[in-house]
C-alpha atoms as a PDB file:
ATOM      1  CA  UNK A   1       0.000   0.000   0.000  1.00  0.00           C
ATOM      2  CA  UNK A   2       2.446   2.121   0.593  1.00  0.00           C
ATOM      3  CA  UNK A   3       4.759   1.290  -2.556  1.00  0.00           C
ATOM      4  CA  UNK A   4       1.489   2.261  -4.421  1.00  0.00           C
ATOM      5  CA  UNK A   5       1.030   5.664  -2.672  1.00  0.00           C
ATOM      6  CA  UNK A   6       4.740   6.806  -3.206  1.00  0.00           C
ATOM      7  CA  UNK A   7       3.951   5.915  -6.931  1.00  0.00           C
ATOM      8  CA  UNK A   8       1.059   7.838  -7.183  1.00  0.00           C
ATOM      9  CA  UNK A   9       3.033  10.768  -5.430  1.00  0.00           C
ATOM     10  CA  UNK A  10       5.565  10.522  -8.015  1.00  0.00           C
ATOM     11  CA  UNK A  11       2.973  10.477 -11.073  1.00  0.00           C
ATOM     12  CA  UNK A  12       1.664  13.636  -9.453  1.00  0.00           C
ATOM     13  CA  UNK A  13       4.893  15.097  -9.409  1.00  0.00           C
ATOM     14  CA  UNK A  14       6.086  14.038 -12.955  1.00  0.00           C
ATOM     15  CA  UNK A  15       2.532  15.593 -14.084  1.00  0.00           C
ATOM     16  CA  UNK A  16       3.228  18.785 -12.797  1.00  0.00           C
ATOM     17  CA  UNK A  17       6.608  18.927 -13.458  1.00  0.00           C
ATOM     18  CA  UNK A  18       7.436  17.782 -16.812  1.00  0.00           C
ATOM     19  CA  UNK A  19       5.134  20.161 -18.902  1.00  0.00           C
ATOM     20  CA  UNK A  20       7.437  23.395 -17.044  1.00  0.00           C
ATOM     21  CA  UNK A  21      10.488  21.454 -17.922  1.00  0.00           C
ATOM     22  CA  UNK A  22      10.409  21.249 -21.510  1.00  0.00           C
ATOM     23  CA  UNK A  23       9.057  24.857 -21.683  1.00  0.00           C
ATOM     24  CA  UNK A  24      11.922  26.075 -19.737  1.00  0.00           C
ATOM     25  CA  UNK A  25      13.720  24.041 -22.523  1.00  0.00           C
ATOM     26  CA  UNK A  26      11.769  25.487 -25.083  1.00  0.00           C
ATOM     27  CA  UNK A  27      12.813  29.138 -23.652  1.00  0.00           C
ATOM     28  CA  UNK A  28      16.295  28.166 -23.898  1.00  0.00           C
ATOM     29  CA  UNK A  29      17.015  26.954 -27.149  1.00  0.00           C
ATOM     30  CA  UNK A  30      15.265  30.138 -28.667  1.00  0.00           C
ATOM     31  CA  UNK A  31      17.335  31.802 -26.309  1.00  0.00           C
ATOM     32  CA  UNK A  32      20.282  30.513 -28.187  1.00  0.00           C
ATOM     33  CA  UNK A  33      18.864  30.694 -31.599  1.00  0.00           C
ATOM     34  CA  UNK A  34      18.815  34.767 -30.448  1.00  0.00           C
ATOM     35  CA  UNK A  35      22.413  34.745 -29.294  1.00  0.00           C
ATOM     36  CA  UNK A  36      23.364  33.548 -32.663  1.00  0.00           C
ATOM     37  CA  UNK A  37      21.687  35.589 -34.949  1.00  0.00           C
ATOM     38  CA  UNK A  38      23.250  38.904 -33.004  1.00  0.00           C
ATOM     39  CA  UNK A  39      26.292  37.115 -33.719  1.00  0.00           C
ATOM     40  CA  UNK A  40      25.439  36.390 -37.326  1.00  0.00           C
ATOM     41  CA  UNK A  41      24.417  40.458 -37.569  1.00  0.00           C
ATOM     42  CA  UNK A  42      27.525  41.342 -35.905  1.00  0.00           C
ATOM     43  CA  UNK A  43      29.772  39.566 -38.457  1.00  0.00           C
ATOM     44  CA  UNK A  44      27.748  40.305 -41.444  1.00  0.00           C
ATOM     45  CA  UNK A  45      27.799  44.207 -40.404  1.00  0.00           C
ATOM     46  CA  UNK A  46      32.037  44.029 -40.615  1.00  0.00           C
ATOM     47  CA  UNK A  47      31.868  42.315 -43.831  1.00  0.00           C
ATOM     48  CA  UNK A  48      29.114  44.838 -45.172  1.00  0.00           C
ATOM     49  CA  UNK A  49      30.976  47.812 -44.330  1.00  0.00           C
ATOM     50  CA  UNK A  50      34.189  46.258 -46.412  1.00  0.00           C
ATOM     51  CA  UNK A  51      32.636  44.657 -49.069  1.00  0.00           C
ATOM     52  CA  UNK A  52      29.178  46.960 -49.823  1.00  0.00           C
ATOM     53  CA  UNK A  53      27.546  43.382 -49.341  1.00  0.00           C
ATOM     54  CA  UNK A  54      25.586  41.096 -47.229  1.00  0.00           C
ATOM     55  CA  UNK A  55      26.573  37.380 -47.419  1.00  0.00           C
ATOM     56  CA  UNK A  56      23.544  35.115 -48.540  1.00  0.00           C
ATOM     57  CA  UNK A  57      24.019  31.641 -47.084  1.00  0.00           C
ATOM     58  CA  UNK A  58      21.641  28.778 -45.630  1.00  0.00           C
ATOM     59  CA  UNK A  59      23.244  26.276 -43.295  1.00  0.00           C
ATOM     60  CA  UNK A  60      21.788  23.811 -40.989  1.00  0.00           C
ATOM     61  CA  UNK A  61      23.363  22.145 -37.783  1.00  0.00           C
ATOM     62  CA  UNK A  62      26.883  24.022 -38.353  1.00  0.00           C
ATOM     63  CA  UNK A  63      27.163  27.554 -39.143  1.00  0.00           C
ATOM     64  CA  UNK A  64      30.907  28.805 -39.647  1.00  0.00           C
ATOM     65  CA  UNK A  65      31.428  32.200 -41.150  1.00  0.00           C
ATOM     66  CA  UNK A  66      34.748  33.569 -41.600  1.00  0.00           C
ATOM     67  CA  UNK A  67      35.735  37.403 -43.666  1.00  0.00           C
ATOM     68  CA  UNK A  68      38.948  38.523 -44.785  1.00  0.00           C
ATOM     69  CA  UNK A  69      37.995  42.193 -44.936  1.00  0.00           C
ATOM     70  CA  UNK A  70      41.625  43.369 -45.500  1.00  0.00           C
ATOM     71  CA  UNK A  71      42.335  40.734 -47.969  1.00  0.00           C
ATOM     72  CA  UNK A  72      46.018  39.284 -47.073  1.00  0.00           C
ATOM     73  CA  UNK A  73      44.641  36.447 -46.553  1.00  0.00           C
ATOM     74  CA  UNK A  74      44.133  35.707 -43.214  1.00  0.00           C
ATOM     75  CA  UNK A  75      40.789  35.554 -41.498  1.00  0.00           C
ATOM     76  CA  UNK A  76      39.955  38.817 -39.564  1.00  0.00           C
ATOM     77  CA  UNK A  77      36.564  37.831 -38.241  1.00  0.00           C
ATOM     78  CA  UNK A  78      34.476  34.515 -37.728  1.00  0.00           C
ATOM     79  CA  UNK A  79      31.994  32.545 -36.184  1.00  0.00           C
ATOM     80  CA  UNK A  80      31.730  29.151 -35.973  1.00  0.00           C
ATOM     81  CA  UNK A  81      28.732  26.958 -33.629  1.00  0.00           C
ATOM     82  CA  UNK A  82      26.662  23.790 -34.084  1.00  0.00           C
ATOM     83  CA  UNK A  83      23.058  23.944 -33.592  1.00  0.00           C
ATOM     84  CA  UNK A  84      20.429  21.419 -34.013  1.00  0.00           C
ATOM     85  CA  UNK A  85      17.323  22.844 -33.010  1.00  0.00           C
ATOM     86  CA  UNK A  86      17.571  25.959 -35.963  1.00  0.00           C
ATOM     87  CA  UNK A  87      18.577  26.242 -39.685  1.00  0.00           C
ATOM     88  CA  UNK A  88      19.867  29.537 -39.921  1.00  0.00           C
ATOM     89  CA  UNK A  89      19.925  31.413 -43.256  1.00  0.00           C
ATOM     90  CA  UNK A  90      20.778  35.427 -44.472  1.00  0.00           C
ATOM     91  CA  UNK A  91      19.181  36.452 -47.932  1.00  0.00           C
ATOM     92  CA  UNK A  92      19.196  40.326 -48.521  1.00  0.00           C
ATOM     93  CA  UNK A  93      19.501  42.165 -45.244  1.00  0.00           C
ATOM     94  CA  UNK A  94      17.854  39.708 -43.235  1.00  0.00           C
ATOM     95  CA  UNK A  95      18.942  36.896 -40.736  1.00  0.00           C
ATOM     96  CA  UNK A  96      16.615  34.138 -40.081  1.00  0.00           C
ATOM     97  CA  UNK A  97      16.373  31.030 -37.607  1.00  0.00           C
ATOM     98  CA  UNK A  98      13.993  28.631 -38.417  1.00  0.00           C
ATOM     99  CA  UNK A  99      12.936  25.558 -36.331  1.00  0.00           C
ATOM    100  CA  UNK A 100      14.990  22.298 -37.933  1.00  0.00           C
ATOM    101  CA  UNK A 101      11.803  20.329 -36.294  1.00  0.00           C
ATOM    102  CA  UNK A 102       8.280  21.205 -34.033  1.00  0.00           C
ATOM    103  CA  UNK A 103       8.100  23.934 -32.306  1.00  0.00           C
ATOM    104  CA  UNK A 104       8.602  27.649 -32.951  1.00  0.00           C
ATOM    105  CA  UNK A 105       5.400  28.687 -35.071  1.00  0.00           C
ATOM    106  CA  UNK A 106       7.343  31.637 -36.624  1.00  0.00           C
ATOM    107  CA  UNK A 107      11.071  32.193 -37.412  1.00  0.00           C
ATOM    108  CA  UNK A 108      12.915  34.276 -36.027  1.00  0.00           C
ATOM    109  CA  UNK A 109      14.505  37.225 -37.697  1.00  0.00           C
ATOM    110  CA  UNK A 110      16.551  39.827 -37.425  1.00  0.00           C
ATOM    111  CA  UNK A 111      17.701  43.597 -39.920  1.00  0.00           C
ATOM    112  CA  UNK A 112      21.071  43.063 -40.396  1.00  0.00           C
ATOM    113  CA  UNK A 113      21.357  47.211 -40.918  1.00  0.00           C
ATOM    114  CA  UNK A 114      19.001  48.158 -38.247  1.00  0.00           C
ATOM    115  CA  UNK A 115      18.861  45.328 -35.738  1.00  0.00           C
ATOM    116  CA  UNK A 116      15.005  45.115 -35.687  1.00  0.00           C
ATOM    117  CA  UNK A 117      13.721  41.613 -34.395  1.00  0.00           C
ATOM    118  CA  UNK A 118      10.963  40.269 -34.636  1.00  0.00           C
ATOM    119  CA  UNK A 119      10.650  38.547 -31.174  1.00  0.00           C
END
């Protein structure tokens, strides 16, 4: 009887519990997906202000951007990190992080000029 009780204690916990866990988790990896596109912008604005430019690109799982923006031909800038919860893309002026899976209803994206978000 009282195996079953602790049991039932534990269900009741687990209940309760689990649902705040994964949106804590939730929370986190768009937290990261954030981080990375100010990182993205921050690159993309030094090679813009060289080159004219923005970069167009679409990678998924690893994103690793490097600029020469003196040309001698060594890397003066980059970024490099492995995500697989995003694909993360720039076309134009814009930055975007889309879900690789469920989850985020809307991408998030981000002016590479004027650093307007949409989150």
């Amino acid at each position: 009887m009282e195996l079953i009780i602790v049991v039932i204690i534990i269900a009741i916990l687990a209940a309760v519990g689990l649902p705040q866990f994964f949106k804590a988790a939730g929370k986190a990896k768009e937290a990261k997906a954030k981080n990375n596109l100010g990182e993205i912008r921050r690159l993309e604005l030094a090679v813009q202000s060289v080159t004219g430019a923005w970069s167009t690109f679409v990678a998924t799982n690893t994103v690793a951007l490097a600029a020469d923006l003196d040309n001698d031909m060594v890397t003066d800038i980059s970024i490099s990190f492995y995500d697989v919860d995003y694909q993360y893309s720039v076309a134009g002026a814009v930055a975007t992080a889309t879900t690789a899976g469920a989850g985020l209803a809307t991408p998030l994206t981000i002016n590479l000029a004027s650093g307007v978000t949409n989150w």
